[in-house]
C-alpha atoms as a PDB file:
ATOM      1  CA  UNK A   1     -58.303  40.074  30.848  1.00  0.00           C
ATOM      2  CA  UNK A   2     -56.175  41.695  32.826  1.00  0.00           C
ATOM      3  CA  UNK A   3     -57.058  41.086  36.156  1.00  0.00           C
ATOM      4  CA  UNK A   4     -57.657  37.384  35.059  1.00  0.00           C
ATOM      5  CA  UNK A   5     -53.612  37.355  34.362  1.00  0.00           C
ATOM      6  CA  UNK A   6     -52.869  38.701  37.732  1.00  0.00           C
ATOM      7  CA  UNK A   7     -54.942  36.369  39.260  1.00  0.00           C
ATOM      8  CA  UNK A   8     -53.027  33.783  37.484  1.00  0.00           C
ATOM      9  CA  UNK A   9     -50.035  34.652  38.038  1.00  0.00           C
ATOM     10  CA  UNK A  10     -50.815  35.272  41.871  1.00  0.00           C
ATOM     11  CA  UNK A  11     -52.358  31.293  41.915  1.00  0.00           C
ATOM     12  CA  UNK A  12     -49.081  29.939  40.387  1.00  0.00           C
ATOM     13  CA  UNK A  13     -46.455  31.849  43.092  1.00  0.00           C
ATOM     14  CA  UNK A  14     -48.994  30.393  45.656  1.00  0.00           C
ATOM     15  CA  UNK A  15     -48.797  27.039  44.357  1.00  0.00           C
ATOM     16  CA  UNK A  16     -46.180  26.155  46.557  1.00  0.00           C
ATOM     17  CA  UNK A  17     -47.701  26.560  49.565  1.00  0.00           C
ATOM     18  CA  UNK A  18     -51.547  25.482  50.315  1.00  0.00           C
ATOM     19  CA  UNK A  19     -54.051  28.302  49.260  1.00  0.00           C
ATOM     20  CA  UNK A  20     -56.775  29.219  51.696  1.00  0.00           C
ATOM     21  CA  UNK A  21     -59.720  29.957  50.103  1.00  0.00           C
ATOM     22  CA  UNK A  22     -61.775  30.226  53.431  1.00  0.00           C
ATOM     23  CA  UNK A  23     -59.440  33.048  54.883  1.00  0.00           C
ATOM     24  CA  UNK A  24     -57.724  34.673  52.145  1.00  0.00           C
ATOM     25  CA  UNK A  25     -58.707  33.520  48.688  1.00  0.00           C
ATOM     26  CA  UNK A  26     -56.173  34.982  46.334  1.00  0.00           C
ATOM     27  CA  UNK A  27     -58.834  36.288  43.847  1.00  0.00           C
ATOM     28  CA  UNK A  28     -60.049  38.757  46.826  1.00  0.00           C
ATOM     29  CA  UNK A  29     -56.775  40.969  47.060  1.00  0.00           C
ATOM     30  CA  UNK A  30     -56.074  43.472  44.500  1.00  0.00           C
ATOM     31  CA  UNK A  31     -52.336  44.492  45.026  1.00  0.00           C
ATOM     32  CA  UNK A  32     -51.816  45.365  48.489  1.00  0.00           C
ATOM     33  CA  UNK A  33     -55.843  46.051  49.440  1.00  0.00           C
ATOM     34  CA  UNK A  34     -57.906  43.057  49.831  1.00  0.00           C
ATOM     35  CA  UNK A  35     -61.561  43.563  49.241  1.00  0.00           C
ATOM     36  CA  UNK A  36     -63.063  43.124  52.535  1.00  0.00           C
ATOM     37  CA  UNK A  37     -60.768  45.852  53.660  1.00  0.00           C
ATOM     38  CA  UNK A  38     -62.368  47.957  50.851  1.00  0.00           C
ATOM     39  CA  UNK A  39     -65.918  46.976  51.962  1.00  0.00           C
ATOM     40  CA  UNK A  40     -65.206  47.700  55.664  1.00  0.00           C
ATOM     41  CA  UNK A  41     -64.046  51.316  55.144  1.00  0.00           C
ATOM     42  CA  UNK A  42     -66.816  52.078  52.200  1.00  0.00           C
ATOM     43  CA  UNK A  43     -69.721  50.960  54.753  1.00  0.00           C
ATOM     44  CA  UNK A  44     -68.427  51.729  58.116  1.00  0.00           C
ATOM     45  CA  UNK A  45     -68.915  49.887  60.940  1.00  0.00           C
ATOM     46  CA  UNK A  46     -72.864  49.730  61.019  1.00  0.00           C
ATOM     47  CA  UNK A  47     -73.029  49.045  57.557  1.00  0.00           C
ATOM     48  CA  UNK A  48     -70.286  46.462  57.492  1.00  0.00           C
ATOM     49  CA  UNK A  49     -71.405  44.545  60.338  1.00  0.00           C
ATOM     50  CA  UNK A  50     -75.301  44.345  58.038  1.00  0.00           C
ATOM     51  CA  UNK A  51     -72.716  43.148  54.981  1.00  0.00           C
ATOM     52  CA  UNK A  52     -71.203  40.260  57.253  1.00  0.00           C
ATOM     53  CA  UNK A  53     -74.471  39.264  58.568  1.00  0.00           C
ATOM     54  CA  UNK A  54     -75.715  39.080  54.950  1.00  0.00           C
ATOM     55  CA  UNK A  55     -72.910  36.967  53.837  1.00  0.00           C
ATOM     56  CA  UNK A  56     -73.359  34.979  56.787  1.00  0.00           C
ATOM     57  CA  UNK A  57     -76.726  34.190  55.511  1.00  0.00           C
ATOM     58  CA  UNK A  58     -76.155  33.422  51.713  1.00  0.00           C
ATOM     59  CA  UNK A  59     -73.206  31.315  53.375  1.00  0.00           C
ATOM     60  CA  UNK A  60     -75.446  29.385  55.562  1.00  0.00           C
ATOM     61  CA  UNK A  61     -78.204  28.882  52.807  1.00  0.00           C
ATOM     62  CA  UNK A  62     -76.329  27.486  49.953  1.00  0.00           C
ATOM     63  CA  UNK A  63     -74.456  25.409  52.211  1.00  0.00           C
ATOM     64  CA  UNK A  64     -76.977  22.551  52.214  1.00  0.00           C
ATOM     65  CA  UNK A  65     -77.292  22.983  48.165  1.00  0.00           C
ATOM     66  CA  UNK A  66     -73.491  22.581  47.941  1.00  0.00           C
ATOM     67  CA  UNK A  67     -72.442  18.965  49.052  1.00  0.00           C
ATOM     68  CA  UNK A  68     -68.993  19.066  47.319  1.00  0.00           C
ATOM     69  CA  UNK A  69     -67.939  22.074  49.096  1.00  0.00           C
ATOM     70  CA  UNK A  70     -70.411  22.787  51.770  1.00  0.00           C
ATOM     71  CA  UNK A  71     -67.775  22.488  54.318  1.00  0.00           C
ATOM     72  CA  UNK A  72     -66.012  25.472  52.863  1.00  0.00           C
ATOM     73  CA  UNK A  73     -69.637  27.512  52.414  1.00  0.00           C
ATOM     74  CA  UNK A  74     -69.964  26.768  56.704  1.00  0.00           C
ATOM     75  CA  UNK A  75     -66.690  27.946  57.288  1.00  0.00           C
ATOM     76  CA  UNK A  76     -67.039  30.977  55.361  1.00  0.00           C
ATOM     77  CA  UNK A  77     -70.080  31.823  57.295  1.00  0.00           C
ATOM     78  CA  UNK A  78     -68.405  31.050  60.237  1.00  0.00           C
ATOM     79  CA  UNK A  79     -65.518  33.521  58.955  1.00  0.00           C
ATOM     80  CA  UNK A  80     -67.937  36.726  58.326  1.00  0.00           C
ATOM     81  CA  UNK A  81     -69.644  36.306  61.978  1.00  0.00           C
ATOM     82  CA  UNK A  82     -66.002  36.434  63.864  1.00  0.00           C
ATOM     83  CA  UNK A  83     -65.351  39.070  61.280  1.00  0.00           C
ATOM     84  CA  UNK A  84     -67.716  41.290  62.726  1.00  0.00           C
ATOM     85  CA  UNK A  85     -66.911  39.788  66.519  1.00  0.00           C
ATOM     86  CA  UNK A  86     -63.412  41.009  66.362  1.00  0.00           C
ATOM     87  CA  UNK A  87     -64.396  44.422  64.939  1.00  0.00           C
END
């Protein structure tokens, strides 16, 4: 419950401006760390670059399943692949 309030709360002060939920989705960031960060250190840099390519893939393959949004499901793909090109 409480994380859903600090989400919440973190969605409202953002209303103001446009939220990006390609780039930095505000339900990703836990107080100052934001959870790729976390993943990054945790798997180091062979490891990460297998998570990106992963999420690359599930990306890529729901993206055809998702016509509302499958802009946003390319672009996140996109997103994980220059992740691990400017690491």
């Amino acid at each position: 419950m409480k994380r859903h309030e600090e989400y919440m709360r973190q969605a409202q002060m953002q209303s103001d401006h446009e939220v990006d939920m390609v780039n930095s989705p505000p339900h990703y960031n836990q107080g100052s760390i934001e959870c790729i960060d976390a993943i990054e250190s945790a798997l180091g840099p062979e490891g990460f670059a297998a998570y990106c390519r992963g999420s690359a893939i599930k990306y890529l393959w729901r993206a055809e399943l998702k016509h509302s949004d499958s802009k946003d499901c390319w672009a996140k793909a996109n997103w994980f692949i220059n992740r691990v090109i400017r690491d």
